[in-house]
Every structure is written in structure tokens, then in C-alpha cells.
Protein backbone atom coordinates (compact mmCIF):
# COMPACT_ATOMS: atom_id res chain seq x y z
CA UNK A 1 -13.15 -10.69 3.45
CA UNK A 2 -12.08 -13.56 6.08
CA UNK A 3 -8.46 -13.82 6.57
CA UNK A 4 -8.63 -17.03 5.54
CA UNK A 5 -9.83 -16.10 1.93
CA UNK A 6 -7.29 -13.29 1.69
CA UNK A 7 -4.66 -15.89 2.25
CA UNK A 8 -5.88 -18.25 0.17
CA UNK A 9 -5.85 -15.52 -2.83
CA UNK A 10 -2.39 -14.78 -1.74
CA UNK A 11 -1.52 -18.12 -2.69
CA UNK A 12 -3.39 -18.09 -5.48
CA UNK A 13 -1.53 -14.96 -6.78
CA UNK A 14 2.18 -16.50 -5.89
CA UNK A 15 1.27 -19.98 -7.77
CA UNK A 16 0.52 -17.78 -10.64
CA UNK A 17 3.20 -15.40 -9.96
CA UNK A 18 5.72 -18.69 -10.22
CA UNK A 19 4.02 -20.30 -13.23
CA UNK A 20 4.79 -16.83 -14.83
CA UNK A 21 8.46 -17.68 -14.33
CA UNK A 22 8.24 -19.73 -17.29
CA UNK A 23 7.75 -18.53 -20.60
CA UNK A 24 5.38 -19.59 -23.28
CA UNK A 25 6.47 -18.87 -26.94
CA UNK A 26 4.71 -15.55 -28.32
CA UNK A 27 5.28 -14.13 -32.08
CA UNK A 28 7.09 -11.23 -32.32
CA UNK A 29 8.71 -9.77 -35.33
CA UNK A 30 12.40 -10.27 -36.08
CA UNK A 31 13.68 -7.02 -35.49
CA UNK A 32 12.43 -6.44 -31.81
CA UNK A 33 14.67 -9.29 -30.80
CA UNK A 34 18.09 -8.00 -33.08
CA UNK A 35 17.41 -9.77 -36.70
CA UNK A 36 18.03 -7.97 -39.68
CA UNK A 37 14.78 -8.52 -41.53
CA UNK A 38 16.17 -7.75 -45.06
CA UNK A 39 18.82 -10.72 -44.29
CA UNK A 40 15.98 -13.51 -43.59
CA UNK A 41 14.24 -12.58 -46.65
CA UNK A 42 17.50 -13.64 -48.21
CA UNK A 43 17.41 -16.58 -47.10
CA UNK A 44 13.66 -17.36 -47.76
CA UNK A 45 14.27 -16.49 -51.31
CA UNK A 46 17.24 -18.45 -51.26
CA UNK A 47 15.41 -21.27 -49.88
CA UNK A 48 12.68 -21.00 -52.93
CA UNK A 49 15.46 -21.22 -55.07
CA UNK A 50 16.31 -24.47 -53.57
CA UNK A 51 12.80 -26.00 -53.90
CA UNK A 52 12.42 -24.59 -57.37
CA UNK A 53 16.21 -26.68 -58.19
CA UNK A 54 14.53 -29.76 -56.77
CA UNK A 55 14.30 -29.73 -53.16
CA UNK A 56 10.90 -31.71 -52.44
CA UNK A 57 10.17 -28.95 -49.01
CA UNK A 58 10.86 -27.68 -45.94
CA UNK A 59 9.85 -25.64 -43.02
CA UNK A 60 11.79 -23.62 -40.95
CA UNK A 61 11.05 -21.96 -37.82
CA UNK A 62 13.47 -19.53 -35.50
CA UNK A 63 12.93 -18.91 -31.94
CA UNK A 64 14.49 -15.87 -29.91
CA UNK A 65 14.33 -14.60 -26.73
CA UNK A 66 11.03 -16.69 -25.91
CA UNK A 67 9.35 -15.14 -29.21
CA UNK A 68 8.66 -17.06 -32.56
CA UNK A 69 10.30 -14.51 -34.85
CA UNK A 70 10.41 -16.72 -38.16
CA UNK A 71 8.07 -19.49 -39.50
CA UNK A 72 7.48 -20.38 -42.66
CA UNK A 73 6.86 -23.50 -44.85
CA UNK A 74 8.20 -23.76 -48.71
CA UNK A 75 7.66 -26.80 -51.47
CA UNK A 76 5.63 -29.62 -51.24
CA UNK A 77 4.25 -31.64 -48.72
CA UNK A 78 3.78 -34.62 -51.38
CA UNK A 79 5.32 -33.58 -55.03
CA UNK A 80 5.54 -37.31 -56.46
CA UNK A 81 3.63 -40.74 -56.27
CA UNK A 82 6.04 -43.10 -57.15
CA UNK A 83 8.85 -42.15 -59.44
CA UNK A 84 5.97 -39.46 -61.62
CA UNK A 85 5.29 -36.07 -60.89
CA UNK A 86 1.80 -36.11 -59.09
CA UNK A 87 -1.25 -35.12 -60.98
CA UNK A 88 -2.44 -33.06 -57.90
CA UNK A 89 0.81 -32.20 -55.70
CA UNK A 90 0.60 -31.20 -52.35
CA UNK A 91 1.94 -27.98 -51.05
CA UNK A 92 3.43 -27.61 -47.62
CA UNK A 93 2.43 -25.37 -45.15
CA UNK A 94 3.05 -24.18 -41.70
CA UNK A 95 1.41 -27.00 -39.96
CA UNK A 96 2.38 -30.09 -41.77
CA UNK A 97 3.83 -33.03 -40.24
CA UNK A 98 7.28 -34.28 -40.98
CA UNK A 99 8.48 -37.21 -40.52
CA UNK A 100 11.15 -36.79 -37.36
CA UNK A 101 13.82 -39.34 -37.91
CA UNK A 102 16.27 -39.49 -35.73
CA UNK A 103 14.81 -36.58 -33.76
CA UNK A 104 12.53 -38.92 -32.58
CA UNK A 105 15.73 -39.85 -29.97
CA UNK A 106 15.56 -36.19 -28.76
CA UNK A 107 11.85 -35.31 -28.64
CA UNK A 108 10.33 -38.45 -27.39
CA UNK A 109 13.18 -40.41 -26.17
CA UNK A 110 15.16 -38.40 -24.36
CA UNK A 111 12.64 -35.72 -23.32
CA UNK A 112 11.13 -39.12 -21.23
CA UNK A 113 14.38 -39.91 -20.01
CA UNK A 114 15.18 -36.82 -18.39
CA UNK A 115 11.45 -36.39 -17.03
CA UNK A 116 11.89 -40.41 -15.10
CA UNK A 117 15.35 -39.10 -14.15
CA UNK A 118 13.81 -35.92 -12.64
CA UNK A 119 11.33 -38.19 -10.88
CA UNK A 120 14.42 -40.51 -9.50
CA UNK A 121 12.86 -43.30 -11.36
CA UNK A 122 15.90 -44.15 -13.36
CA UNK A 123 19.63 -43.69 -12.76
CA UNK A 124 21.46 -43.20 -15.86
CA UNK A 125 24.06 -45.05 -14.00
CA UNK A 126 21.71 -48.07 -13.81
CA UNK A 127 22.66 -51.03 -15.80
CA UNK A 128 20.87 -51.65 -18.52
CA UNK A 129 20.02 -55.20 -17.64
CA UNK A 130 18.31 -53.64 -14.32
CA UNK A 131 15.27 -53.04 -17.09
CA UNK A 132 15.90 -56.03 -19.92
CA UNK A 133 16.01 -59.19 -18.29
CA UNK A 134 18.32 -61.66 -20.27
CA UNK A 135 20.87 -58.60 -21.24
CA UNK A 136 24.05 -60.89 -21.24
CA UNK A 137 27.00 -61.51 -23.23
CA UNK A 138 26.20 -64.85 -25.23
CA UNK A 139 29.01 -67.13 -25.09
CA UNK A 140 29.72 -67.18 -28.43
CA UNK A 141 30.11 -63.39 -28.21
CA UNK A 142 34.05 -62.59 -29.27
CA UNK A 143 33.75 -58.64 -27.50
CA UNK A 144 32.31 -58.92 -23.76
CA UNK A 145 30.95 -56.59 -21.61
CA UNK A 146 27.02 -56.71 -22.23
CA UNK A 147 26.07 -57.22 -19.05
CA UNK A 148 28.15 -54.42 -17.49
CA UNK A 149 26.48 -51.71 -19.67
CA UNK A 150 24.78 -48.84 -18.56
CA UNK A 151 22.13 -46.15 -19.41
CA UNK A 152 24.81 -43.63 -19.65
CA UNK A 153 27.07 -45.74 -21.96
CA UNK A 154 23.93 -46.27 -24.13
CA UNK A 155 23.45 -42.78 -24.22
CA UNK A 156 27.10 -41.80 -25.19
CA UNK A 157 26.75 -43.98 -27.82
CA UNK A 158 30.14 -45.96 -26.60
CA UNK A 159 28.40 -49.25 -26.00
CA UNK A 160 29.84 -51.31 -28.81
CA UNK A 161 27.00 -51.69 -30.74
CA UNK A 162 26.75 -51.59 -34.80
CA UNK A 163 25.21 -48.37 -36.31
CA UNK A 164 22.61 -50.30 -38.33
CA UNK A 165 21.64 -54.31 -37.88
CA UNK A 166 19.03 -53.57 -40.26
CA UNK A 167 16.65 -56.20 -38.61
CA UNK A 168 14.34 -56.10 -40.85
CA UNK A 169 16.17 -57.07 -43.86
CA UNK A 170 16.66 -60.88 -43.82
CA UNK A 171 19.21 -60.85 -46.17
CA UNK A 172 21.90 -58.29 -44.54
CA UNK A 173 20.05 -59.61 -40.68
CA UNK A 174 20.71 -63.19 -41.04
CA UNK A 175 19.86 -64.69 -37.75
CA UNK A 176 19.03 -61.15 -36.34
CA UNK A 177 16.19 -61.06 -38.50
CA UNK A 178 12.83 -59.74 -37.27
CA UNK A 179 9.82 -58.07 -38.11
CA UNK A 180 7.88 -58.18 -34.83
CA UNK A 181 8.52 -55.99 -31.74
CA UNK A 182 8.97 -58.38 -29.38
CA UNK A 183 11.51 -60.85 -31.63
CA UNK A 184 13.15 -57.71 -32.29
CA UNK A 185 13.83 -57.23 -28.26
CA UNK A 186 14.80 -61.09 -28.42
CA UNK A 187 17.27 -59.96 -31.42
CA UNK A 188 18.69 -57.01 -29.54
CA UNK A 189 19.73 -58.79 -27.08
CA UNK A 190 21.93 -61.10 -29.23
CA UNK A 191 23.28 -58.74 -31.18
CA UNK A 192 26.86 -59.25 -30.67
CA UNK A 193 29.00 -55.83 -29.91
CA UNK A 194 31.18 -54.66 -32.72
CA UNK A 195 33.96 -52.80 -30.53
CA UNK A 196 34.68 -53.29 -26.83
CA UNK A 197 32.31 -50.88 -24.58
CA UNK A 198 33.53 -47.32 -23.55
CA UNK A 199 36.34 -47.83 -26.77
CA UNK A 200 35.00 -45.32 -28.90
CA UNK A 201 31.90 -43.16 -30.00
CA UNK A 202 29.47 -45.02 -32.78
CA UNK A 203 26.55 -43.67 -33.69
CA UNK A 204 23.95 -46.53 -33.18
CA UNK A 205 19.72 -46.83 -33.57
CA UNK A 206 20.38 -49.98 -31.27
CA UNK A 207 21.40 -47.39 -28.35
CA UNK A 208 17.87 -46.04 -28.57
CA UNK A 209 15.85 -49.18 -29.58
CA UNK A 210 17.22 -50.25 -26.22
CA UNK A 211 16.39 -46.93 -24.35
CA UNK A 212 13.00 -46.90 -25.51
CA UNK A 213 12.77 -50.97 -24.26
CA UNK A 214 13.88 -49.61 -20.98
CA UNK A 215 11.32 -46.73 -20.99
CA UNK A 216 8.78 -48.82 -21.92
CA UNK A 217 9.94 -51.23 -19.09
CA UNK A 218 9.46 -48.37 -16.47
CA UNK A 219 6.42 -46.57 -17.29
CA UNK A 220 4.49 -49.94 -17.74
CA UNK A 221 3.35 -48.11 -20.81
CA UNK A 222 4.05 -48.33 -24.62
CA UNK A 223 6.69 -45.44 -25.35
CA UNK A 224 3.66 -43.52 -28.00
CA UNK A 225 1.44 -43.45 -25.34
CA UNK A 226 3.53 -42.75 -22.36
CA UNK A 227 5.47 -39.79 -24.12
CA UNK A 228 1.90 -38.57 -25.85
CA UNK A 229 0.36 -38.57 -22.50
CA UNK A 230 2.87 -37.64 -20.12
CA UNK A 231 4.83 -34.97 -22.10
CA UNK A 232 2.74 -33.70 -25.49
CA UNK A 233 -0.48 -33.56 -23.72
CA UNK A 234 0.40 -31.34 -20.54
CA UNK A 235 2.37 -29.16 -23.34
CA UNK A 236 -0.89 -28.70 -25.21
CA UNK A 237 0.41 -30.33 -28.06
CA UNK A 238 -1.37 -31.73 -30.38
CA UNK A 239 0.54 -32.27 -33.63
CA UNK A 240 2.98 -34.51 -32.11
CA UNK A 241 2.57 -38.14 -32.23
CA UNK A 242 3.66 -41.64 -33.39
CA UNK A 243 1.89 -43.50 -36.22
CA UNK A 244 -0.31 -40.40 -37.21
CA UNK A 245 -2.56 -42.68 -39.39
CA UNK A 246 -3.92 -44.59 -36.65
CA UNK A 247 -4.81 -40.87 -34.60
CA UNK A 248 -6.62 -39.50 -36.70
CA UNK A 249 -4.68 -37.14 -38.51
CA UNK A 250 -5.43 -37.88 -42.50
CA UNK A 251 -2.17 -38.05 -45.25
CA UNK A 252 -2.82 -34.21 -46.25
CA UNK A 253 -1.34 -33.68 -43.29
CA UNK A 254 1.51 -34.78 -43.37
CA UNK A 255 4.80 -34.65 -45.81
CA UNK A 256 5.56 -37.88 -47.66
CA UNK A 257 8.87 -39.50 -48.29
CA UNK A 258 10.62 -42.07 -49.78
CA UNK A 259 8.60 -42.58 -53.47
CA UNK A 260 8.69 -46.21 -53.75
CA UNK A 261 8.69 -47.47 -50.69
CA UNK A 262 11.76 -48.65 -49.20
CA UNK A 263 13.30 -49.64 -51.79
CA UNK A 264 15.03 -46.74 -53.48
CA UNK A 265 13.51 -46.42 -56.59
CA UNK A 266 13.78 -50.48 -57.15
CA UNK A 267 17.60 -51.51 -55.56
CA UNK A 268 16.86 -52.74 -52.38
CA UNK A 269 14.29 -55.80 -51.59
CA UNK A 270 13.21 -57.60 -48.28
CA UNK A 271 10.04 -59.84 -46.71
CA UNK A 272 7.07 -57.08 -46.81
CA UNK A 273 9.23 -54.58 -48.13
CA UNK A 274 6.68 -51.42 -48.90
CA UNK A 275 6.73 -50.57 -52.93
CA UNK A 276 3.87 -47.46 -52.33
CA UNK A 277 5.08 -43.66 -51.83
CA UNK A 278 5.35 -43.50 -48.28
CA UNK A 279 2.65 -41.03 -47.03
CA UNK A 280 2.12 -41.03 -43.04
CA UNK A 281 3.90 -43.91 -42.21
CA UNK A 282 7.42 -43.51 -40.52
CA UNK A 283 10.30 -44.07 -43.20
CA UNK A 284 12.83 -45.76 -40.73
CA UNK A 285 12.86 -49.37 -42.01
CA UNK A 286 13.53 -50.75 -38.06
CA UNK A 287 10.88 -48.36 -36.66
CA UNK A 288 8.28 -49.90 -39.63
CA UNK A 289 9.05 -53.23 -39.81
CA UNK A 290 10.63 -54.34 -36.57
CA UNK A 291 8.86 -52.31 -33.74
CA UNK A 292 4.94 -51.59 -35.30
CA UNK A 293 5.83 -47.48 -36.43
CA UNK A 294 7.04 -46.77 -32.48
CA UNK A 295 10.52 -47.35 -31.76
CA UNK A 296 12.87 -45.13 -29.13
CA UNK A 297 15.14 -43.66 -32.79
CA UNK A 298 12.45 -42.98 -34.77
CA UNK A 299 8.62 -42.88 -35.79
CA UNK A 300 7.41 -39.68 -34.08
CA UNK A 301 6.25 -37.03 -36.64
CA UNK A 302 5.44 -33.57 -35.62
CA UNK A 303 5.11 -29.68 -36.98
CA UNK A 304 7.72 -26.68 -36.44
CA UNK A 305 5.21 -25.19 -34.01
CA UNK A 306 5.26 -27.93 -31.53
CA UNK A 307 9.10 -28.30 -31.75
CA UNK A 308 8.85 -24.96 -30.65
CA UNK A 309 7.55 -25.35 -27.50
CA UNK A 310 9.93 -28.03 -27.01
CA UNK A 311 13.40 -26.28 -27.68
CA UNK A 312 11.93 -23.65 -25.37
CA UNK A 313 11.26 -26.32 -22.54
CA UNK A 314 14.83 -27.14 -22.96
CA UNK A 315 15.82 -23.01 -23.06
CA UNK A 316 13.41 -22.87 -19.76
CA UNK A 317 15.25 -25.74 -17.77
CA UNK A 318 12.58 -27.91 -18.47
CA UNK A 319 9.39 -26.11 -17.88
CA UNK A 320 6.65 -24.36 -20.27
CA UNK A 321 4.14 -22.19 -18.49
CA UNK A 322 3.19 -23.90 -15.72
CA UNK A 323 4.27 -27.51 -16.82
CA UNK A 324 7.01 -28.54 -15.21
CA UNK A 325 8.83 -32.15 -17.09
CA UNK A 326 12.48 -31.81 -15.20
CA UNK A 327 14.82 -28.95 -14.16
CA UNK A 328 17.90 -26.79 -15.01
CA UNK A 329 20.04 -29.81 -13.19
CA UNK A 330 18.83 -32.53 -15.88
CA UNK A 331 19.12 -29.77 -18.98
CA UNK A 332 22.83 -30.01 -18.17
CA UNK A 333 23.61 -33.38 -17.37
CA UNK A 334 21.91 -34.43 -20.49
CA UNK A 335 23.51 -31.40 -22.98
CA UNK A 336 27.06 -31.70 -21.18
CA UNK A 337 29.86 -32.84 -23.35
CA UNK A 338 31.45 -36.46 -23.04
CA UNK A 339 35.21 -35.90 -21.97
CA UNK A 340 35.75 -38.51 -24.84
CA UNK A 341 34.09 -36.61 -27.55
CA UNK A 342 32.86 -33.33 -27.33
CA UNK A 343 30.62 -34.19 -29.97
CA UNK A 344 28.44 -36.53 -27.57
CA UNK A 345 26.02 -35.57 -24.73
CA UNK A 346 23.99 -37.54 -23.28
CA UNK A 347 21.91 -38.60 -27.02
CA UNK A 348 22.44 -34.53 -27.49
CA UNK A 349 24.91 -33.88 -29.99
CA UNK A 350 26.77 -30.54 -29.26
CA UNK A 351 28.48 -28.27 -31.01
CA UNK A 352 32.18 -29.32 -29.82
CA UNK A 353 34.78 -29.12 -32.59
CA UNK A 354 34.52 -28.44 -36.11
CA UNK A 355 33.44 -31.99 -37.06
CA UNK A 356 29.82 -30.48 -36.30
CA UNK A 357 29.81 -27.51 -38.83
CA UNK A 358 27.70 -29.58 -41.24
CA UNK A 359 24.97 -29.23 -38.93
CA UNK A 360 25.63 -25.95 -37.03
CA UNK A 361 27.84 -24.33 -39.39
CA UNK A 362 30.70 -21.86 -38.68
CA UNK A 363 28.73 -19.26 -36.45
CA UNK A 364 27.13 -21.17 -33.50
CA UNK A 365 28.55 -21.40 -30.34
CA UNK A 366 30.44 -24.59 -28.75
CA UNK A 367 27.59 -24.21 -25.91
CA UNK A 368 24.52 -25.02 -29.09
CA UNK A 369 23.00 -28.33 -29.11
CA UNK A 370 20.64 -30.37 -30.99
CA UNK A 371 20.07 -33.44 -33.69
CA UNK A 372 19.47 -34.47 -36.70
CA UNK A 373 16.57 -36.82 -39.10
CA UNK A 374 17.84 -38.70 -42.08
CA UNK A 375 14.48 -37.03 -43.45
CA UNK A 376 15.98 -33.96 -43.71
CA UNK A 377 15.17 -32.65 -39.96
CA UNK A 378 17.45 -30.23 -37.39
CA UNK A 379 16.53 -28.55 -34.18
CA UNK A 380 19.80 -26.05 -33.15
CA UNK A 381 19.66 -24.85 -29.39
CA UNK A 382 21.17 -22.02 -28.14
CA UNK A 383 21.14 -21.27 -24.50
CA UNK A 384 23.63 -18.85 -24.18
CA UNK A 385 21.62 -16.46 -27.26
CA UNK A 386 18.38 -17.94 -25.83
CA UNK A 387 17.77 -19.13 -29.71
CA UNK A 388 16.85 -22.35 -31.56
CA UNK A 389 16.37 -23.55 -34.67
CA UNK A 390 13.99 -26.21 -36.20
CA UNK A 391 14.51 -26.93 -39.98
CA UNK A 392 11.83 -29.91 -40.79
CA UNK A 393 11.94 -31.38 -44.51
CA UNK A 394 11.58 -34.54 -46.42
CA UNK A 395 14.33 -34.65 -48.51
CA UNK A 396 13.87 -38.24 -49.44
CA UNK A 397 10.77 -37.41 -51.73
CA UNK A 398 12.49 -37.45 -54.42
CA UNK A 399 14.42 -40.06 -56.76
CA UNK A 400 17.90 -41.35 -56.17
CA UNK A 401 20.64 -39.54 -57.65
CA UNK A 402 22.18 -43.09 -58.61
CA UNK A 403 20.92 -45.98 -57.09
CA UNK A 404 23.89 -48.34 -58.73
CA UNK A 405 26.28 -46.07 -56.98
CA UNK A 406 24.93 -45.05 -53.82
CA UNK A 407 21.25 -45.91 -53.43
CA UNK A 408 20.67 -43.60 -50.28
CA UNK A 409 21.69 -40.34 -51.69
CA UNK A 410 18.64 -38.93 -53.41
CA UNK A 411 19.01 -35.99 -55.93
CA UNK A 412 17.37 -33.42 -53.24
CA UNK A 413 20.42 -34.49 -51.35
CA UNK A 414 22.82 -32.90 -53.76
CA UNK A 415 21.25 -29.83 -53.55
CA UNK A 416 23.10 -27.01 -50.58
CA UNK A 417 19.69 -27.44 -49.10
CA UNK A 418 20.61 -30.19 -47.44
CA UNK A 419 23.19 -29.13 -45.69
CA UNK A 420 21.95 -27.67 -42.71
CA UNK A 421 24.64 -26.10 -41.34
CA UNK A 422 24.68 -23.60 -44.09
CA UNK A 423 20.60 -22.17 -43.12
CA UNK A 424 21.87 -22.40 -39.69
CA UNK A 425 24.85 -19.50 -40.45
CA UNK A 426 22.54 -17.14 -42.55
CA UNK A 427 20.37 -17.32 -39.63
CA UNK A 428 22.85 -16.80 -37.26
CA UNK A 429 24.30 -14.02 -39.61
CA UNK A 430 21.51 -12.20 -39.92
CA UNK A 431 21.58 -11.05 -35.76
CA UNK A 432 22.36 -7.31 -35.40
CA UNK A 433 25.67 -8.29 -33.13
């Protein structure tokens, strides 16, 4: 053999050798990695007993040590059409889609956030009017400070804006109103801020409506098809996607939610308000309405499986096999606690104080991070047990518990089912440690 061909198989060898570095997700059972077997089938049965109370389904998958060690899918994918008892239900399985919620803002939003910061396209120090032209304080405005804001304070959710404009809804939106992408971009920017920036720590969909602007913005690409082309495809996934309707995936599929419509079970009313059991189209009333099914908090549906592959990008320092979206550097900028609240990385919630045992219980470690979906969706990660967590469900498939009283707690939502933090312990309980 030439020396040149022995050299170029040498390299051939060490690119491989590196790619190796990076772990892809194999099943193994629970016990080679330290479960106790007999405990998880405690808490499938448990969870049975849950569905069989009223819980409308879930899936739940556990990752350890780079090995799937638990995955399994309980209930119904679709159990109702409109406030009856379907004729011919549904039954979840193991690949069904769930609608994301709010993990939308980790899995699409984020995940392209810390890939353009990777690539020095953005600085999450950037103002946020570097990317949205006309981002200004209006001079009506009573708080200031618009103009000043930047990616980071978006992030940390301390950017003085409301948890909820509901946009869509002309009624509670008044002259914030919209139902069209681009008059919703017009209404962002005059939403006026409800605290002054950097104050305190509000939860807001308006943090990542704006994000996903600014992505958008960037890329020179709508957010579906820059994080379905740029992220889900190099992953090889293929079960992760905005509007699944429109590619290609058929209702079957996927779980439904709310059953009639958005209006919770007949309380709530608005222009174009949808009456149908929602089946494949994204629940979030701003996602729907206001941004066409794709909006930076919510609209992306996906299975446990591909979740997978996505805690364990984050558990890698973001790489999968040979795919490499950012590094070890950008997993802990993004996952490191705000010195205001240790609730609040950067979009990441973390485990910080007790204030976050609802959704990581008692057992995790301050280190786990993660999110939740209104729908009934959490993904725990664990980097110091090399272990995550995805729990995908769609609790709203079922009726309102009261809808005089409290129209968005549904009955599934009464059940210890939906509190996530308690799966999360008996998983965490059942480790031989």
C-alpha cells in the first residue's frame, strides 16, 4: 500500500475513533445500569392505575448511562371526541406524538439558540432590537427600558413582560389583538412591560415569541424549517416536527387534546375560536391563532424516542454520534443558574430550591435541569447521574373539572398523575444507591 493511502486510512480510523467519543442511545435493561426492576414495575402499575382513574395517557421514557433502560406508553392517544367517550378510542403507544407545549422553548428554541451561539452568530448579550427593528419603548409606555433589552434578559425571563397577552383573544387583547404572524410581531412590539426589566423573574410566552422572531431573523429561515433541517434532520430524527398535519404524519399518530376546542368544554369564546377535539394541531392558543402552528413557546410535537436523543445531546455537551450542534461551554452557560433565581437558566429551569419539587420532586439533584408542557410534558436532566427523564402526556383530553370555577383545570389534572415530580422520585428511588 502507498504511504499515502496508509495515511489517509489513518485518518480515516481517528475521524471515526473521535465520532466514537460520542454516544448514541442503545437499550439496555434496567438492572445493568443500577435500577431495581421490581421498583419500576411499581410504578408502571401505578401509572395504569392512574389512566384507569381517568388520566387520558402518557409515555414515559428513562435514560441512563447512554442506554434507554425504560420506555413505555399507557392510555389513550385519543379517548374522547368532544365531551363523549369515542366510539373507536385510540390507544397510545411508544411512538405517538405529543403535543410539546412549552417544551417547544427547550427542544426547538433553545436547542437553535445555543447551536447560532456555538457558531458566534448571536451574542446572548446582543440587544434584542439588534434582530427586531422598531423594538422601542412607545411613549405612552409607563415602565421603560425596551430598547435596552437583551437576549439574555429574554432568556431569564426578567424582561418585564406579562406571562400571557393572549393575542388571540380580542376580548382580553384589546388593541394587542392578532391572529396573523406578522401583526402579531407588530403587537409584540407594543406590548407594554408589566414590571421594570431585570426587577424580577416572570414566566412569559412573549420571551420566546420574541426569541423565535430573532431566530427566524438570523437564519433567514422560518423557525420549523430551520430547527427541522438544521438540528432534527442531522439527528436522524424523524418524529419531531411543527404542524405534523401539513408533513405528512396522519391524526393516528398523534395524541389529541383539548375536547372542544379551545374553549373548555363551552366557557371561553373568541374570533375563529376552534369548537372540534383538537387532534394534530398544536393546543397553544398564541402558537394556533397568532403565529400559523410555529411559534418559539410552543407548536413542536414529538415522541419519547426522539427526546431521547436530545437529553443525551445535552448529557454529551452537545453532540450525538458524529453530529456535533454546540459544545460542553454552551451546555453550561445555558443550564447555569441566574444569581437572582436559582430557578432560572438560560430558558432551562433547574432544580435550585424547593420551589421546583413539583416537577423534580424530593430526590433529584440541585445540578438536574429541564421543562415543562401545559399538555402534560417533562424532560428531567441529570448530568451528574448521566440520567434523564421524558414524561409526554395529554392531560387536557379530558373535561374540565369545573369550568365556572377554574376553566383550565381539567379532571385528569386532579389526578397525582399530574404531578410530575412525584414519577420523577419513584424513578429516582428505584436506583440501587
Amino acid at each position: 500500500m502507498k504511504p499515502g493511502v496508509i495515511c489517509a486510512s489513518l485518518i480515516a480510523l481517528s475521524v471515526s475513533a473521535f465520532a466514537a467519543d460520542y454516544p448514541v442511545l442503545t437499550d439496555a435493561p434496567p438492572e445493568d445500569v443500577g435500577f431495581n426492576a421490581e421498583k419500576l414495575n411499581k410504578l408502571d402499575r401505578w401509572i395504569q392505575q392512574q389512566v384507569d382513574a381517568g388520566y387520558p395517557g402518557m409515555n414515559l421514557l428513562v435514560v441512563k448511562d447512554n442506554h434507554i433502560v425504560f420506555q413505555k406508553a399507557w392510555g389513550y392517544a385519543k379517548k374522547y371526541e368532544g365531551s363523549h367517550l369515542a366510539s373507536h378510542p385510540v390507544m397510545a403507544t411508544t411512538d405517538t406524538l405529543y403535543d410539546l407545549a412549552s417544551n417547544t422553548k427547550m427542544y426547538a428554541t433553545n436547542f437553535a439558540l445555543q447551536k447560532l451561539v456555538y457558531e458566534g452568530k448571536i451574542n446572548v448579550t446582543d440587544p434584542v432590537a439588534k434582530y427586531i427593528p422598531g423594538f422601542v419603548d412607545n411613549p405612552t409606555d409607563k415602565i421603560k427600558g425596551k430598547d435596552a433589552l437583551r437576549i439574555i434578559d429574554i432568556l431569564h425571563h426578567t424582561a418585564g413582560f406579562p406571562a400571557d397577552p393572549q393575542y388571540p383573544n380580542k376580548r382580553v387583547a384589546g388593541s394587542l389583538y392578532s391572529q396573523d404572524k406578522q401583526t402579531t410581531l407588530e403587537m409584540i412590539k407594543r406590548t407594554p412591560l408589566d414590571y421594570p426589566p431585570g426587577s424580577k423573574h416572570v414566566y412569559s410566552d412573549v420571551d420566546y415569541m420574541i426569541l423565535g422572531f430573532i431566530i427566524e431573523s438570523v437564519t433567514a429561515m422560518p423557525l420549523d424549517v430551520y430547527v427541522e433541517k438544521q438540528i432534527y434532520q442531522p439527528l436522524g430524527l424523524k418524529h419531531t416536527v411543527f404542524n405534523p398535519l401539513l408533513k405528512g404524519f396522519k391524526q393516528p399518530q398523534i395524541a389529541a387534546t383539548e375536547l372542544n376546542g379551545n374553549t373548555r368544554d363551552g366557557v371561553i369564546s373568541f374570533p375563529h375560536i376552534r369548537t372540534n377535539t383538537l387532534w394534530g394541531e398544536v393546543h397553544d392558543e398564541k402558537a394556533w391563532y397568532s403565529m400559523g402552528g410555529v411559534s418559539g413557546h410552543a407548536g413542536l410535537f414529538s415522541n419519547t424516542q426522539d427526546i431521547a436523543v436530545l437529553m443525551q445531546t445535552m448529557l454529551n455537551g452537545g453532540h450525538y454520534g458524529n453530529v456535533t450542534l454546540f459544545d460542553q461551554k454552551t451546555v453550561d452557560a445555558f443550564t447555569r443558574r441566574s444569581a437572582a433565581d436559582a430557578t432560572f437558566g438560560l430558558g432551562w429551569r433547574v432544580n435550585g430550591n424547593s420551589s421546583m419539587t413539583t416537577t423534580f420532586g424530593v430526590l433529584a439533584g440541585p445540578q438536574t435541569y429541564g421543562h415543562t408542557g401545559w399538555t402534560g410534558t417533562l424532560t428531567a436532566i441529570d448530568p451528574l447521574k448521566h440520567m434523564a427523564i421524558v414524561i409526554l402526556g395529554n392531560r387536557p383530553h379530558s373535561p374540565v373539572a369545573d369550568p365556572k370555577l377554574n376553566p383550565n383545570v381539567f379532571v385528569s389534572g386532579t389526578l397525582p398523575a399530574a404531578t410530575y415530580g412525584w414519577i420523577v422520585d419513584q424513578i429516582y428511588g428505584a436506583l440501587n444507591e
